[in-house]
N, C-alpha and C. Protein backbone atom coordinates (compact mmCIF):
# COMPACT_ATOMS: atom_id res chain seq x y z
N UNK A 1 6.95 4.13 5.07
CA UNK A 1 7.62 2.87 4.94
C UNK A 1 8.32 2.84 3.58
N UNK A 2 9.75 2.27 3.40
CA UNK A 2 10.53 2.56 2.69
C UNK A 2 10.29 1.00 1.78
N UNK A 3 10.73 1.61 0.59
CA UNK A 3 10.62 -0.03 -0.59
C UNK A 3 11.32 -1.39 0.24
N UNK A 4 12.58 -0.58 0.65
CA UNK A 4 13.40 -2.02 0.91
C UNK A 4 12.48 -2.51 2.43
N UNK A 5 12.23 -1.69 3.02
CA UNK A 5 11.46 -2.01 4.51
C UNK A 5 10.32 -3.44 4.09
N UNK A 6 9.66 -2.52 2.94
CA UNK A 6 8.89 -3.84 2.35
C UNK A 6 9.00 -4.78 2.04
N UNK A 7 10.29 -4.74 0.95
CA UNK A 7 10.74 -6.70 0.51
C UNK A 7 11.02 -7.39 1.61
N UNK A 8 11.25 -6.60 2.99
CA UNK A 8 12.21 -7.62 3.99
C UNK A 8 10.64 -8.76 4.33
N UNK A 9 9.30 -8.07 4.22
CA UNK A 9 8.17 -8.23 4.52
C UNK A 9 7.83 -10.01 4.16
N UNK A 10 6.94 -10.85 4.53
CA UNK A 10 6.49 -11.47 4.14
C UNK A 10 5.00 -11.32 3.11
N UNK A 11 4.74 -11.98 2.08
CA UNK A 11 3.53 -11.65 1.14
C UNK A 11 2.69 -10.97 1.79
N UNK A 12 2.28 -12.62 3.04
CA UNK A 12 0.98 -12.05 3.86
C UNK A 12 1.07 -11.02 4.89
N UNK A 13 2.04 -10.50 5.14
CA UNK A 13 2.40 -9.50 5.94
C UNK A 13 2.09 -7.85 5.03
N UNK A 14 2.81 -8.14 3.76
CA UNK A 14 2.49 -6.92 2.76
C UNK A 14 0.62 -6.67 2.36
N UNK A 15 0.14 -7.86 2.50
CA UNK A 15 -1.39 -7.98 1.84
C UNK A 15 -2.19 -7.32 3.18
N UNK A 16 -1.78 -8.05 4.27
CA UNK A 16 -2.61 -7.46 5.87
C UNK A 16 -2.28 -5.92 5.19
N UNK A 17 -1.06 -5.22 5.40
CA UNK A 17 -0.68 -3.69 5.45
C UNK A 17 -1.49 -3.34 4.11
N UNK A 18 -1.17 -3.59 3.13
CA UNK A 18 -2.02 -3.40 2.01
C UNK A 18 -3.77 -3.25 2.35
N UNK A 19 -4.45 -3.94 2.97
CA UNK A 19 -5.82 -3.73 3.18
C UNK A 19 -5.84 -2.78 4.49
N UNK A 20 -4.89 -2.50 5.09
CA UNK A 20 -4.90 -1.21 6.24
C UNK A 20 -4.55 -0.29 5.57
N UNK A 21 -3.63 -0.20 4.56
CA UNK A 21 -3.53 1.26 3.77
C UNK A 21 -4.69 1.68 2.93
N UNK A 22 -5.17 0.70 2.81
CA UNK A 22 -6.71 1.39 1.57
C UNK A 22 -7.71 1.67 2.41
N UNK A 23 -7.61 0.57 3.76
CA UNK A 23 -8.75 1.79 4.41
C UNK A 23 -8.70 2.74 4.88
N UNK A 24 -7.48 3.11 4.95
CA UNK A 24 -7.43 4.63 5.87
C UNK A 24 -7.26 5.21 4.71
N UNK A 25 -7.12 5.04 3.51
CA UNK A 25 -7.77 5.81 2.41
C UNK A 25 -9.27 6.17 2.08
N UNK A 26 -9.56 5.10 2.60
CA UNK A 26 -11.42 5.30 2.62
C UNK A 26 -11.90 6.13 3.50
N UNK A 27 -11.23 6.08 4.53
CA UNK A 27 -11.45 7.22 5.73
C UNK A 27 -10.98 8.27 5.53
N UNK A 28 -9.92 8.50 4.87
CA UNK A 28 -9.48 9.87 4.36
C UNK A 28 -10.66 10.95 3.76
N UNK A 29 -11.20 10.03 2.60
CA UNK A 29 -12.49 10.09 1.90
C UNK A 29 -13.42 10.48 2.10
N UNK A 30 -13.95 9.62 3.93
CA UNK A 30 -14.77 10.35 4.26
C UNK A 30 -14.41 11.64 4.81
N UNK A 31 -13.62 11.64 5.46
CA UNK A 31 -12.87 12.83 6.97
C UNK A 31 -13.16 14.07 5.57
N UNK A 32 -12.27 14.45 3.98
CA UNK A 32 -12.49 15.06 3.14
C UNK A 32 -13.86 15.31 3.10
N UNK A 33 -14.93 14.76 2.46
CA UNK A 33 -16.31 14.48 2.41
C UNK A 33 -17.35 15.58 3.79
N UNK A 34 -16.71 15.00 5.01
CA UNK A 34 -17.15 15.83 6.36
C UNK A 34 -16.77 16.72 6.39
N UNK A 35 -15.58 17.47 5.75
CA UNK A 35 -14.82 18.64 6.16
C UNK A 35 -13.94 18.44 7.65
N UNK A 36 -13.64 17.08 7.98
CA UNK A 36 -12.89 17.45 8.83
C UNK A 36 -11.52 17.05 8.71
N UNK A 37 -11.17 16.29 7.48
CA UNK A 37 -9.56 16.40 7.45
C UNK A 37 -8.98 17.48 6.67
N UNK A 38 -7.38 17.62 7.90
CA UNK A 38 -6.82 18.91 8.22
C UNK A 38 -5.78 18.75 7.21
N UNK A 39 -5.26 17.60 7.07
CA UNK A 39 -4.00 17.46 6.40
C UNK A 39 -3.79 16.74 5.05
N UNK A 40 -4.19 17.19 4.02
CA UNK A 40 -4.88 16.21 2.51
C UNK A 40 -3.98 16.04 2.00
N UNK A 41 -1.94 16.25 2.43
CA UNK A 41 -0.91 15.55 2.24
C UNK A 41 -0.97 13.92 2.21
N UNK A 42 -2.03 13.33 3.44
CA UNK A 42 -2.56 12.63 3.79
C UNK A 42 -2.57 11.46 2.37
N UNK A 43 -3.26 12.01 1.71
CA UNK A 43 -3.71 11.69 0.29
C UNK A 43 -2.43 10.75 -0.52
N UNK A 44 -1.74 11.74 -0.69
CA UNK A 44 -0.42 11.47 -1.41
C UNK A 44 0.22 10.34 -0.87
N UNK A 45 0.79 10.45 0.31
CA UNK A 45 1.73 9.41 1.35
C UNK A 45 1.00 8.18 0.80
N UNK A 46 -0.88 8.36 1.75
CA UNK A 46 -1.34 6.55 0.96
C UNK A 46 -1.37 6.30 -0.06
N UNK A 47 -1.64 7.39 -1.36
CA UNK A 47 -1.57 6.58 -2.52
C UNK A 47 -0.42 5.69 -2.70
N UNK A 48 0.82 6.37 -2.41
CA UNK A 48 2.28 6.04 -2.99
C UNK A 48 2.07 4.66 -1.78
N UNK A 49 1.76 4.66 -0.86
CA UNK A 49 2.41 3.49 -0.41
C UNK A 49 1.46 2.13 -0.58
N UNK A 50 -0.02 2.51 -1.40
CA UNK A 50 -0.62 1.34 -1.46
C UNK A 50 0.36 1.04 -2.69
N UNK A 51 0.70 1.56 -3.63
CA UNK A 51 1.59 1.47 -4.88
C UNK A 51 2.80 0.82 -4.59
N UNK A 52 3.54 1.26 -3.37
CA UNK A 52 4.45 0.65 -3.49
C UNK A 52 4.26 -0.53 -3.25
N UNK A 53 3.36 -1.09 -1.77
CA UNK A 53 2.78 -2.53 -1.80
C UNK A 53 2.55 -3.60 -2.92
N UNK A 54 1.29 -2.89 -3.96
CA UNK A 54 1.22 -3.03 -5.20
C UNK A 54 2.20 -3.89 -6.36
N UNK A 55 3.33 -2.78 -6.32
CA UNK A 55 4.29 -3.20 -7.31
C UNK A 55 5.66 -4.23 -6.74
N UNK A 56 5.64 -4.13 -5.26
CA UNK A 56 6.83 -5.34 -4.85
C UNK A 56 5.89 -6.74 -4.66
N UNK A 57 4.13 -6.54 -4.69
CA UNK A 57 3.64 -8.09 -4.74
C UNK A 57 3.49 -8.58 -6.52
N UNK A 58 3.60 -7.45 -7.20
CA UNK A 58 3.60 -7.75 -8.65
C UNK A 58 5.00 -8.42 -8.53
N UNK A 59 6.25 -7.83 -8.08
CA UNK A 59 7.73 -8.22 -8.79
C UNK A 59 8.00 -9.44 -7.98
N UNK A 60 7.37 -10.30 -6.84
CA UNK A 60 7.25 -11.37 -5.99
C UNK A 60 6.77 -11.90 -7.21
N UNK A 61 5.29 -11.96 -7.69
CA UNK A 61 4.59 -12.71 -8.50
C UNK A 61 5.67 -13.54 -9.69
N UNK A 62 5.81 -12.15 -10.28
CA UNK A 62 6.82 -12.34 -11.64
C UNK A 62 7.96 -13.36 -11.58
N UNK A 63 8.78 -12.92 -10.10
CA UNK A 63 10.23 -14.20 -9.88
C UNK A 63 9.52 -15.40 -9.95
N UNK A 64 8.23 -15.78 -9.37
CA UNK A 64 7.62 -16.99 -9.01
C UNK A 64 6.98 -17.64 -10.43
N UNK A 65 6.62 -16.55 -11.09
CA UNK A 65 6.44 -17.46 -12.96
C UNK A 65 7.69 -17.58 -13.19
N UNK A 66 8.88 -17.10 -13.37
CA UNK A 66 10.06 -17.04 -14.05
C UNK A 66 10.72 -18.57 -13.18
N UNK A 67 10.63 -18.73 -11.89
CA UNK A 67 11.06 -19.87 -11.24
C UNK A 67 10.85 -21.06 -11.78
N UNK A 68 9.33 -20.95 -12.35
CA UNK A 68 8.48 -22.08 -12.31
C UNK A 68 8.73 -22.49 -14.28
N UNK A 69 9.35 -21.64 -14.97
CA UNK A 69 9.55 -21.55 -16.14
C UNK A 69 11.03 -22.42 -16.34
């Protein structure tokens, strides 16, 4: 999922995806842990995209102090 794919997003729409990307990070974790995940590219993709989640609900936050200023 691409940055701009995200802003089109609503908050609570980014926060739902946000708590589905960290768990299939947790499962990654385990699948690693068991020896049975095949593909630990895996790894990379979720980090970057809990991050990207991350940083477009930080730059939402920020317009919304600056509004309110």
């Amino acid at each position: 999922m691409k940055a701009q794919e995200i802003r089109e997003l609503s908050i609570d729409d980014i926060n739902s995806k946000l708590v589905d990307a960290r768990q299939e990070l947790m499962n990654l974790r385990f699948q690693m842990v068991t020896g049975q995940l095949t593909d630990v590219s895996r790894f990379k993709v979720t980090r970057r995209l809990i991050a990207r989640f991350e940083t477009i609900l930080n730059e939402r936050g920020r317009e919304v102090e600056e509004s309110e200023a």
